[in-house]
N, C-alpha and C. Protein backbone atom coordinates (compact mmCIF):
# COMPACT_ATOMS: atom_id res chain seq x y z
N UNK A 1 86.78 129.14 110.92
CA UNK A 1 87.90 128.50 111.58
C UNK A 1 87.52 127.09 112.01
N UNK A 2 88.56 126.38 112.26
CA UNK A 2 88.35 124.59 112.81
C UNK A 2 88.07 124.65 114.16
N UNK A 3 88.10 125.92 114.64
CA UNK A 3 87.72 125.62 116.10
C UNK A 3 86.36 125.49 116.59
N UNK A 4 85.75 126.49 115.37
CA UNK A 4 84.07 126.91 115.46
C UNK A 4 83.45 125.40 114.78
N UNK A 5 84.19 125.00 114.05
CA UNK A 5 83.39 124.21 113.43
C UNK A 5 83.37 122.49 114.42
N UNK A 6 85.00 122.89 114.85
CA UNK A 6 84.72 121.25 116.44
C UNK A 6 83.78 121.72 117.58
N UNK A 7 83.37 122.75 118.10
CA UNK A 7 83.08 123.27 118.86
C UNK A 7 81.23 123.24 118.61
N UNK A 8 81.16 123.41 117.50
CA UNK A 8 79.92 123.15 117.03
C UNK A 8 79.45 121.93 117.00
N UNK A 9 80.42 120.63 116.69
CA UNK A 9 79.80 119.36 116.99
C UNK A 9 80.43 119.15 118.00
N UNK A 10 80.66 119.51 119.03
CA UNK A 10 80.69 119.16 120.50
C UNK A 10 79.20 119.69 121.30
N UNK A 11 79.13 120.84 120.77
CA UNK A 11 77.73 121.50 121.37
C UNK A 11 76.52 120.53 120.94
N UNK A 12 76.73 119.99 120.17
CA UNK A 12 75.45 118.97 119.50
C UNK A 12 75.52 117.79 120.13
N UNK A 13 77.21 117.12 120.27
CA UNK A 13 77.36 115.56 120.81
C UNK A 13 76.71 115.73 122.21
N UNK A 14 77.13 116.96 123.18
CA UNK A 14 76.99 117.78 124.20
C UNK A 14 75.64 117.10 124.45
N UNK A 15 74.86 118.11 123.79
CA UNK A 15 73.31 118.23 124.60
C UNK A 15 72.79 117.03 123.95
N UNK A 16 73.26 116.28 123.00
CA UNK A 16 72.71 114.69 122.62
C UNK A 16 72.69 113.75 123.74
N UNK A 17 73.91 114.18 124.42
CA UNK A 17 74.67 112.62 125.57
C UNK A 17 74.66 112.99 126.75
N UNK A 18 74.86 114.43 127.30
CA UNK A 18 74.78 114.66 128.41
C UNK A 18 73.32 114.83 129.13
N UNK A 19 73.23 114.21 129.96
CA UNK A 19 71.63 113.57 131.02
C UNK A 19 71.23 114.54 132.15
N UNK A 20 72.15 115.10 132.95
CA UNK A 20 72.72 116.46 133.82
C UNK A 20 71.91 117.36 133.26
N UNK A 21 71.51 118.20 133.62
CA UNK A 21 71.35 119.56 133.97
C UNK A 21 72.01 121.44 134.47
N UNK A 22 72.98 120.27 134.92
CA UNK A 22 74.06 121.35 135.56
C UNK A 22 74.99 122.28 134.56
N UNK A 23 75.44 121.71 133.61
CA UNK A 23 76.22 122.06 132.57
C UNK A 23 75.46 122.08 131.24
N UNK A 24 75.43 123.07 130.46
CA UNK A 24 74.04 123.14 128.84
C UNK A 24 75.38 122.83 128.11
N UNK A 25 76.44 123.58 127.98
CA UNK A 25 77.53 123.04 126.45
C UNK A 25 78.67 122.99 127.12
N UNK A 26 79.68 122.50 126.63
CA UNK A 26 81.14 122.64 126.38
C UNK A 26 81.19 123.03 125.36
N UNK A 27 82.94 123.67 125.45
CA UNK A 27 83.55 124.09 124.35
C UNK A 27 84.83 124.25 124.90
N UNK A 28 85.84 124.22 123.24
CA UNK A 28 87.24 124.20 123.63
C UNK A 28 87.47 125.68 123.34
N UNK A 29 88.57 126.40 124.30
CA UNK A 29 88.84 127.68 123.75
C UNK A 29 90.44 127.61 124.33
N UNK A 30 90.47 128.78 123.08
CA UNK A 30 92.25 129.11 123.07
C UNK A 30 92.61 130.55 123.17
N UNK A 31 93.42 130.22 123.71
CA UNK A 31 94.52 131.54 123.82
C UNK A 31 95.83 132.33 123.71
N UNK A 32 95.68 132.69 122.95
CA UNK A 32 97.55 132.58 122.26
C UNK A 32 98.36 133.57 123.09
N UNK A 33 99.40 132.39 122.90
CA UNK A 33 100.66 132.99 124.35
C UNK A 33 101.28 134.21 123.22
N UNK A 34 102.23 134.74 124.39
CA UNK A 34 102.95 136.11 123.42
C UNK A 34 103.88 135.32 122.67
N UNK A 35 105.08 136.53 121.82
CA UNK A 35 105.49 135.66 121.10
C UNK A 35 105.40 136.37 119.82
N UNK A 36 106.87 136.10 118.91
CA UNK A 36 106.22 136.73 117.25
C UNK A 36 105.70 135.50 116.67
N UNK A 37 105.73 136.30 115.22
CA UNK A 37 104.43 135.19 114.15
C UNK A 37 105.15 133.24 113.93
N UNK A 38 106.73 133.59 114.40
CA UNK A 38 107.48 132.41 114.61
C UNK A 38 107.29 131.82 116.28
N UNK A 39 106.86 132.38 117.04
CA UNK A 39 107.35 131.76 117.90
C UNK A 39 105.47 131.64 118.49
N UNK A 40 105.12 131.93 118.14
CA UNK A 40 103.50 132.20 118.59
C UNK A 40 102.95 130.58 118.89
N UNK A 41 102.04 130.78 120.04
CA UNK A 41 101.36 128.88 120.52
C UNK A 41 100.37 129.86 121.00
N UNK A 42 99.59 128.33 121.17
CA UNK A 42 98.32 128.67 122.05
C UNK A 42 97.88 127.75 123.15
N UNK A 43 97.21 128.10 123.75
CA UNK A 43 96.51 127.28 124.62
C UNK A 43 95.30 126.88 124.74
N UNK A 44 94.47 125.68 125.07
CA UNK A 44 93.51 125.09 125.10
C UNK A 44 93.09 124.32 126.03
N UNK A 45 91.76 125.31 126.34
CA UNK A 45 91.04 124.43 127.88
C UNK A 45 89.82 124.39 127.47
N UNK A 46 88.93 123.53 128.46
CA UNK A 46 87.65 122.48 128.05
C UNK A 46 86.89 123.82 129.03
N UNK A 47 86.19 124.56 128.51
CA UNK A 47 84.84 125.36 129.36
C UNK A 47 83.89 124.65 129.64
N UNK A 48 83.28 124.76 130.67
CA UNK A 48 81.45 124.64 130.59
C UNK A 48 80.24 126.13 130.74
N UNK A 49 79.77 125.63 130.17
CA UNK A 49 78.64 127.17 130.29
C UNK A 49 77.31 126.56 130.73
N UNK A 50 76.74 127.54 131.43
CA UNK A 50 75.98 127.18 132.20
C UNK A 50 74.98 129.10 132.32
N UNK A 51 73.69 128.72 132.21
CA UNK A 51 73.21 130.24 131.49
C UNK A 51 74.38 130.58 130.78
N UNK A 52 74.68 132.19 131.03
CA UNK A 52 75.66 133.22 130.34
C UNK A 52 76.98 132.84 130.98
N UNK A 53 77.34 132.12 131.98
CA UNK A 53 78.55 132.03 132.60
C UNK A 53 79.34 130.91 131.49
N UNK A 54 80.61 131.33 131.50
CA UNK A 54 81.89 130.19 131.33
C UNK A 54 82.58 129.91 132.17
N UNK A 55 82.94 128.60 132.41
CA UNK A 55 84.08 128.38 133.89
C UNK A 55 85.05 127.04 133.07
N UNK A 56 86.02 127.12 133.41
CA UNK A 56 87.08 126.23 133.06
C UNK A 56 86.43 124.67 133.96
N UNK A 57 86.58 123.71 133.14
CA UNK A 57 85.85 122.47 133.37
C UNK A 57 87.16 122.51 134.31
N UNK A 58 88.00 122.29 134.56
CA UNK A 58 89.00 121.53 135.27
C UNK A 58 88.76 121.88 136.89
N UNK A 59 88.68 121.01 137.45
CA UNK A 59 88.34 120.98 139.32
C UNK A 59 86.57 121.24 139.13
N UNK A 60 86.32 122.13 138.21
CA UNK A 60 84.48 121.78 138.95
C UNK A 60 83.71 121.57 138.30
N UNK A 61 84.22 120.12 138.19
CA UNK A 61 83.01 118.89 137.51
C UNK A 61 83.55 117.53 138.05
N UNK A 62 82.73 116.10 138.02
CA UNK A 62 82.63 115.23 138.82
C UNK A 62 83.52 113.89 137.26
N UNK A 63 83.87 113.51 138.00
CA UNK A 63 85.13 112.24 137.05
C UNK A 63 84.15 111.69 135.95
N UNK A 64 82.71 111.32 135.76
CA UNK A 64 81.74 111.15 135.21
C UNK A 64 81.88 112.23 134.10
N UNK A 65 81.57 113.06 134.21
CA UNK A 65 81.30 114.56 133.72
C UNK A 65 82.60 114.80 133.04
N UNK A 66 84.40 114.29 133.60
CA UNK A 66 84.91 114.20 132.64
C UNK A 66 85.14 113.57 131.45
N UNK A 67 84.85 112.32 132.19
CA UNK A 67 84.44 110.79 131.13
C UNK A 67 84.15 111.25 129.99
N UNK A 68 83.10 112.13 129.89
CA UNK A 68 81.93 111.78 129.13
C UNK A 68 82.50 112.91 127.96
N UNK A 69 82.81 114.58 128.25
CA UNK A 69 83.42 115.55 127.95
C UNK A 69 84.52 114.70 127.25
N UNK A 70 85.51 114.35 127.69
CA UNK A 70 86.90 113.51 126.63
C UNK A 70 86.03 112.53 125.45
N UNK A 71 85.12 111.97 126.22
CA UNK A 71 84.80 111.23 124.83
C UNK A 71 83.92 112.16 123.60
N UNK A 72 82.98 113.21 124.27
CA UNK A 72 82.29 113.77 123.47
C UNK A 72 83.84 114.78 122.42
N UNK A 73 84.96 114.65 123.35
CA UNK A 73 85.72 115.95 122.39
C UNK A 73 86.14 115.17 121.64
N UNK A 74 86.95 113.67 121.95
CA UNK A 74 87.44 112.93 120.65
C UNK A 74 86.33 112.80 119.80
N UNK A 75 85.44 112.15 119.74
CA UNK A 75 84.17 112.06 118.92
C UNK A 75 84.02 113.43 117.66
N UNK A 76 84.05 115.02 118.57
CA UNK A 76 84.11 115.67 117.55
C UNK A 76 85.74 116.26 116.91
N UNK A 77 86.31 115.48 117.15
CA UNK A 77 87.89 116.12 116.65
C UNK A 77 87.45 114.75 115.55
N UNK A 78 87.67 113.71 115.83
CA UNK A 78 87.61 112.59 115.09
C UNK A 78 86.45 113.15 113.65
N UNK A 79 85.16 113.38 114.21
CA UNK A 79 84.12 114.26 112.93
C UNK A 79 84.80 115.35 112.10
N UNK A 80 85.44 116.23 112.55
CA UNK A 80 86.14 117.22 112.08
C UNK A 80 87.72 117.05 111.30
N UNK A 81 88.42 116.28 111.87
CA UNK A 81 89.34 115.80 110.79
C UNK A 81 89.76 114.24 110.40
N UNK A 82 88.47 113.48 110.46
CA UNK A 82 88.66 111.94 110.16
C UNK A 82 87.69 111.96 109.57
N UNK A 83 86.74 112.62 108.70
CA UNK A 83 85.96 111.89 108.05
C UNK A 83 85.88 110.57 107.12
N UNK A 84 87.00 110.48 106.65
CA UNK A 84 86.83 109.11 106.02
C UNK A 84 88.11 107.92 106.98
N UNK A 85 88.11 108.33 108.37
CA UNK A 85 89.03 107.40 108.94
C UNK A 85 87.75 106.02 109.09
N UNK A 86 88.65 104.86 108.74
CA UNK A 86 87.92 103.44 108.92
C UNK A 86 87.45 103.21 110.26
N UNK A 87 88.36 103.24 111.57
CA UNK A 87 88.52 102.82 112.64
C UNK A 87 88.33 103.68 113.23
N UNK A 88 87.68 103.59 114.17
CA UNK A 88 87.12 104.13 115.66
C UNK A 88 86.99 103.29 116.96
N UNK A 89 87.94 103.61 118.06
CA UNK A 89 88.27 102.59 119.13
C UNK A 89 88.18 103.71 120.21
N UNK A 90 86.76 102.78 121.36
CA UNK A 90 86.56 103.49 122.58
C UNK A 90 87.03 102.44 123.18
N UNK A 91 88.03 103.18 124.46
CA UNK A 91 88.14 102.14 125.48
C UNK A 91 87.64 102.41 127.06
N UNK A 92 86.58 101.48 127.08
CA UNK A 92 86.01 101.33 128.70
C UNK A 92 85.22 102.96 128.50
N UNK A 93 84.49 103.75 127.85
CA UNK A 93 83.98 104.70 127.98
C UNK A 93 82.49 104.97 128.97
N UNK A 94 82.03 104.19 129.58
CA UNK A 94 81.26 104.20 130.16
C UNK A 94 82.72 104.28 131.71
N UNK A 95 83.62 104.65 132.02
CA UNK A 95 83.92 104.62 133.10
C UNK A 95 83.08 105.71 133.97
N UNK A 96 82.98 105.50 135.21
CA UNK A 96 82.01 106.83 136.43
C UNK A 96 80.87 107.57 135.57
N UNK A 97 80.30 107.47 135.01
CA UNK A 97 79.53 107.43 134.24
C UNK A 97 78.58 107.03 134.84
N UNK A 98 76.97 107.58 135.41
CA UNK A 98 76.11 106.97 135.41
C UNK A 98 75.20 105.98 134.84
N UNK A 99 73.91 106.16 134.71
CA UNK A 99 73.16 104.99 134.45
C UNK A 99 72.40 106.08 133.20
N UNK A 100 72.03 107.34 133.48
CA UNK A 100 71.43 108.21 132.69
C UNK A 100 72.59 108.78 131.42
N UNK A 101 73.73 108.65 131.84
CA UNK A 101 74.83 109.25 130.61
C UNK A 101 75.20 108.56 129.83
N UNK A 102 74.86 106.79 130.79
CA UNK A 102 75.38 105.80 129.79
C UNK A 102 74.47 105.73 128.48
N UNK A 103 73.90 106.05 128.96
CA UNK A 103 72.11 105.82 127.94
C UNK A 103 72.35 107.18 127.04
N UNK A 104 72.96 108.16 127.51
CA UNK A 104 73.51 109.08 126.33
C UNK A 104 74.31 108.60 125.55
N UNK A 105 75.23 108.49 126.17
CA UNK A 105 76.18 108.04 125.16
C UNK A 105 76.38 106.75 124.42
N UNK A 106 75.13 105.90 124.96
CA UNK A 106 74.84 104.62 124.03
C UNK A 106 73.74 105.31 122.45
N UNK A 107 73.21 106.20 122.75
CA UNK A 107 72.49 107.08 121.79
C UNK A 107 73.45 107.55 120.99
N UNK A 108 74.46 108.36 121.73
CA UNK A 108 75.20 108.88 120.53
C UNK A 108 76.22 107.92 119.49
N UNK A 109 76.43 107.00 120.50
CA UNK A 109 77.36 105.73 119.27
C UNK A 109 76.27 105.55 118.71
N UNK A 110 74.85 105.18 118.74
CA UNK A 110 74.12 104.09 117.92
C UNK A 110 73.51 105.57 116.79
N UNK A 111 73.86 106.82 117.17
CA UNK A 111 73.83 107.93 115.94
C UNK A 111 74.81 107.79 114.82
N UNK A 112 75.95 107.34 115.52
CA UNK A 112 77.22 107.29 114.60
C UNK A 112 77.46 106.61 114.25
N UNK A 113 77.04 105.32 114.58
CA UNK A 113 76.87 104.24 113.85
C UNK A 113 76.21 104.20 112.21
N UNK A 114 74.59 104.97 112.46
CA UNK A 114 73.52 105.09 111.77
C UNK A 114 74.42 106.32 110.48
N UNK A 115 74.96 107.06 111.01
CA UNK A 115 75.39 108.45 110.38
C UNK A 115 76.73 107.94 109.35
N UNK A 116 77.51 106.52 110.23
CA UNK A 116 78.64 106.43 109.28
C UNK A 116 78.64 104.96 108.84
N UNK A 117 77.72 104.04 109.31
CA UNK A 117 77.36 103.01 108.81
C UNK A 117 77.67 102.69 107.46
N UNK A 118 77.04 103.58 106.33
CA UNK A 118 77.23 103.42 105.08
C UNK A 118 78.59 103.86 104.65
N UNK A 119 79.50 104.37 105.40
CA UNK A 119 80.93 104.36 104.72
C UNK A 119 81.01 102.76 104.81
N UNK A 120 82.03 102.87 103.61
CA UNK A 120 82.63 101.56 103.05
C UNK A 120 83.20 100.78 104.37
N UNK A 121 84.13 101.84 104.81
CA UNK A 121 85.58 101.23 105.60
C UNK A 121 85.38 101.35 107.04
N UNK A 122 84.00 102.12 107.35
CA UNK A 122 83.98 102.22 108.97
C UNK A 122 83.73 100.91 109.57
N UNK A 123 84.74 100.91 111.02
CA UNK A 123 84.10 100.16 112.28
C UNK A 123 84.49 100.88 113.01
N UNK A 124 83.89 100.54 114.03
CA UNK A 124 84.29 100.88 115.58
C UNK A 124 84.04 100.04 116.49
N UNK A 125 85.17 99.88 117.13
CA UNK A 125 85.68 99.07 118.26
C UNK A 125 85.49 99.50 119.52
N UNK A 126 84.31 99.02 120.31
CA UNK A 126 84.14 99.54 122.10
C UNK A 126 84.75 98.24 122.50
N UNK A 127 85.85 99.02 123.51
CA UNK A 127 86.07 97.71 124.67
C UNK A 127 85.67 98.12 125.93
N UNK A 128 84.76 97.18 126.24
CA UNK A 128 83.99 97.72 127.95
C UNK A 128 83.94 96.26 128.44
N UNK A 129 83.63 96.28 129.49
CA UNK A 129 83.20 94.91 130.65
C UNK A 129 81.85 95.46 130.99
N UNK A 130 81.38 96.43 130.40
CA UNK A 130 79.88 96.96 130.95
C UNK A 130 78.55 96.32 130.02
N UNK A 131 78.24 94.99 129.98
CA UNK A 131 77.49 94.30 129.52
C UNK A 131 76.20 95.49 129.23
N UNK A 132 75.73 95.73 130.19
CA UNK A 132 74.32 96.55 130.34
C UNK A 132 74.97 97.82 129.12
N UNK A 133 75.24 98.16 129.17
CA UNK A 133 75.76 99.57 128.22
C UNK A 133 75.61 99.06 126.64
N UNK A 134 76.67 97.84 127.04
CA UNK A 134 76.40 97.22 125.13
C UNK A 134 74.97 96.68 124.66
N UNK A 135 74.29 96.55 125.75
CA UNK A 135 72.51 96.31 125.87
C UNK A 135 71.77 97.42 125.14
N UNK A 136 72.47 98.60 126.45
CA UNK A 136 71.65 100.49 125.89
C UNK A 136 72.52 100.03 123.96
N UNK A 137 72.95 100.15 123.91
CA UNK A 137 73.72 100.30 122.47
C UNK A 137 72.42 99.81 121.32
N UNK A 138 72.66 98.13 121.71
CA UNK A 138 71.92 97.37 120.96
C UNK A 138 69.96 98.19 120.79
N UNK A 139 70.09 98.21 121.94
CA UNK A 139 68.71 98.91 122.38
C UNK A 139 68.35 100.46 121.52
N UNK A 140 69.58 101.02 121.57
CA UNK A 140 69.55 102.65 120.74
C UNK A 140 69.57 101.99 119.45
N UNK A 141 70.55 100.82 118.86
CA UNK A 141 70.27 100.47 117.68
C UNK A 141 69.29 100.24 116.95
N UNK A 142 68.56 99.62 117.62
CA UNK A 142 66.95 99.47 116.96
C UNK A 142 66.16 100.42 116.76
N UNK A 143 66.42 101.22 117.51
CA UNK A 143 65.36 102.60 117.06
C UNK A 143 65.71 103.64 115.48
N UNK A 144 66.90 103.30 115.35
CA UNK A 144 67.50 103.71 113.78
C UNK A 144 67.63 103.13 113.11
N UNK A 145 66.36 104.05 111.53
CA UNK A 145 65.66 103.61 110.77
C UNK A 145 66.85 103.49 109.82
N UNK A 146 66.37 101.93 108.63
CA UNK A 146 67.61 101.89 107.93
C UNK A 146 68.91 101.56 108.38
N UNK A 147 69.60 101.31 109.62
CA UNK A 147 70.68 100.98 109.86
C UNK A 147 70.30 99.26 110.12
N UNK A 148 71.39 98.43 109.24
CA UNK A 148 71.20 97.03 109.75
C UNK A 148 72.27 96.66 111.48
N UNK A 149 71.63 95.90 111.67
CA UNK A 149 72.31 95.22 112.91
C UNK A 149 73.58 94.68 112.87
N UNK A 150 74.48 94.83 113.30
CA UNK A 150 75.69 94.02 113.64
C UNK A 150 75.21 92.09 113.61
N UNK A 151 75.97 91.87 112.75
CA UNK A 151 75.69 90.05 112.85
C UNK A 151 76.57 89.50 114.05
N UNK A 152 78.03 90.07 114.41
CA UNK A 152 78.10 89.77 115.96
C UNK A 152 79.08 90.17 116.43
N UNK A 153 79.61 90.00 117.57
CA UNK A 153 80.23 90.95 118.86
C UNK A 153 81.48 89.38 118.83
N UNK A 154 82.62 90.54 119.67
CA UNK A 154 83.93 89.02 120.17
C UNK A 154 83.92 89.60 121.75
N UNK A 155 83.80 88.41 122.33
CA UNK A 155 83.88 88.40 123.67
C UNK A 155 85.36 87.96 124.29
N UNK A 156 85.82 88.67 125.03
CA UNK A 156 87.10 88.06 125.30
C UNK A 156 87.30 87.75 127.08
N UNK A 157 87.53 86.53 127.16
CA UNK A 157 87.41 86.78 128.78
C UNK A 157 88.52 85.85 129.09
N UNK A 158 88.95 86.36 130.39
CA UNK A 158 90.43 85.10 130.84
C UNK A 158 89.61 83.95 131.50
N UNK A 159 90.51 82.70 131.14
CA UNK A 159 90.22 81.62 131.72
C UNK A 159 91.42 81.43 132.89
N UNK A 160 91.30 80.28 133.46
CA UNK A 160 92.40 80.06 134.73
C UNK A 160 92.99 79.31 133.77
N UNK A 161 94.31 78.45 134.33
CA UNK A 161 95.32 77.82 133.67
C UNK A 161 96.22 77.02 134.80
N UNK A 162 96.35 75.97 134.51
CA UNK A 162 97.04 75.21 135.82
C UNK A 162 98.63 76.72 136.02
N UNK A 163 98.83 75.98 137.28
CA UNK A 163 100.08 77.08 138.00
C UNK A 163 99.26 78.15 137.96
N UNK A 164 97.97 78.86 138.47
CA UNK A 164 98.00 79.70 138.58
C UNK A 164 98.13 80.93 137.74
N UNK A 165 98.27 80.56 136.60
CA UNK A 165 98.48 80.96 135.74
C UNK A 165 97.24 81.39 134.67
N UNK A 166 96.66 82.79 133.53
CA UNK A 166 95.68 82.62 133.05
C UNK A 166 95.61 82.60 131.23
N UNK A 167 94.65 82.72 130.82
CA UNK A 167 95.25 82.66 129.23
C UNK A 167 93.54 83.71 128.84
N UNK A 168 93.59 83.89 127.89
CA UNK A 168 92.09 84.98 126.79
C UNK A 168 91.65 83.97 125.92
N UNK A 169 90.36 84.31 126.22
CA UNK A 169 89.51 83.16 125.06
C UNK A 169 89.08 84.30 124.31
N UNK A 170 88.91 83.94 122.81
CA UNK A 170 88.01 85.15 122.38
C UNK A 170 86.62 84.48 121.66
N UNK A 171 85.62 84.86 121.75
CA UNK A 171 84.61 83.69 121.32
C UNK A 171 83.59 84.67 120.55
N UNK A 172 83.48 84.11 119.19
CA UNK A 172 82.51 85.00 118.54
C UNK A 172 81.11 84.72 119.19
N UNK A 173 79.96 86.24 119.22
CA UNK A 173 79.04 85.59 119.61
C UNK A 173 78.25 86.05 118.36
N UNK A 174 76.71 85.62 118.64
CA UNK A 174 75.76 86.50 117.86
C UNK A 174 75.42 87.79 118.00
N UNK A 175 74.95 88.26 117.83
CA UNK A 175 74.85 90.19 118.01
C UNK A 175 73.21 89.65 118.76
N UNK A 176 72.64 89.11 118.31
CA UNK A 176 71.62 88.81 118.49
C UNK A 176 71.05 88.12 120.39
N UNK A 177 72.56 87.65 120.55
CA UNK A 177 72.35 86.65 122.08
C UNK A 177 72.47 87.51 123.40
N UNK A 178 72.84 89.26 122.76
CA UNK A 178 73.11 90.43 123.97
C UNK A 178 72.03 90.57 124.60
């Protein structure tokens, strides 16, 4: 089934990115409402397990801990039915996020980078204001063998503007000047 098989690269993105202790995997599980073979749904909630226990992530885990869980689930829904999608766009994913998860999850982009690099049509697009994170990135980048470097990054930042008023610069940089 597609569930075992997202669930399986969540358990991997999981213990790749998550820095914690408290929580060993997620997983998504479902449950089908009543109903005949026409009218039949299901439902789907985010677990954490921890030893032998399962508990529904929702209320007891910390905004960090969800952060990180939404990005690790898009990541494996995206693996599981986008394999040949071009584009990949995180936005602000380091939000509440520590200093130890960021560094996970700068590992796991600079995996997926390395892992989908050689498709033709991939990019991926992070938009963050978290300078230090796109650092961990660059930093995880170098340690994977065979992947070349990004030649460079667009910076976009507002300038002021008479009246009070502001406008976006976007300025190519080097990949190299992070």
């Amino acid at each position: 089934m597609k569930i075992e098989e997202i669930n399986k690269i969540i358990r991997e993105l999981w213990t790749r990115t998550y820095q914690g202790n408290d929580i060993e995997e997620i997983a998504i599980v479902s449950g089908e409402d009543g109903g005949g073979k026409a009218t039949r749904s299901y439902n789907y909630r985010v677990v954490m397990k921890k030893g032998q226990t399962l508990l529904d992530m929702r209320g007891r885990c910390s905004a960090g801990q969800r952060v990180l869980a939404s990005i690790v689930i898009r990541l494996a829904l995206a693996e599981a039915f986008c394999i040949n999608c071009g584009v990949m766009t995180l936005d602000e994913p380091t939000t509440n996020l520590d200093h130890e998860n960021k560094g996970g999850l700068a590992g796991a982009i600079a995996r997926l980078i390395a892992e989908r690099g050689r498709q033709q049509n991939f990019q991926l697009i992070v938009i963050t204001h978290d300078e230090d994170f796109v650092d961990m990135v660059k930093q995880e980048l170098s340690t994977q063998a065979g992947v070349s470097m990004p030649e460079y990054y667009w910076r976009v930042s507002r300038e002021p503007a008479p009246g009070g008023r502001a406008y976006s610069t976007i300025q190519v940089c080097e990949w190299g000047t992070i």
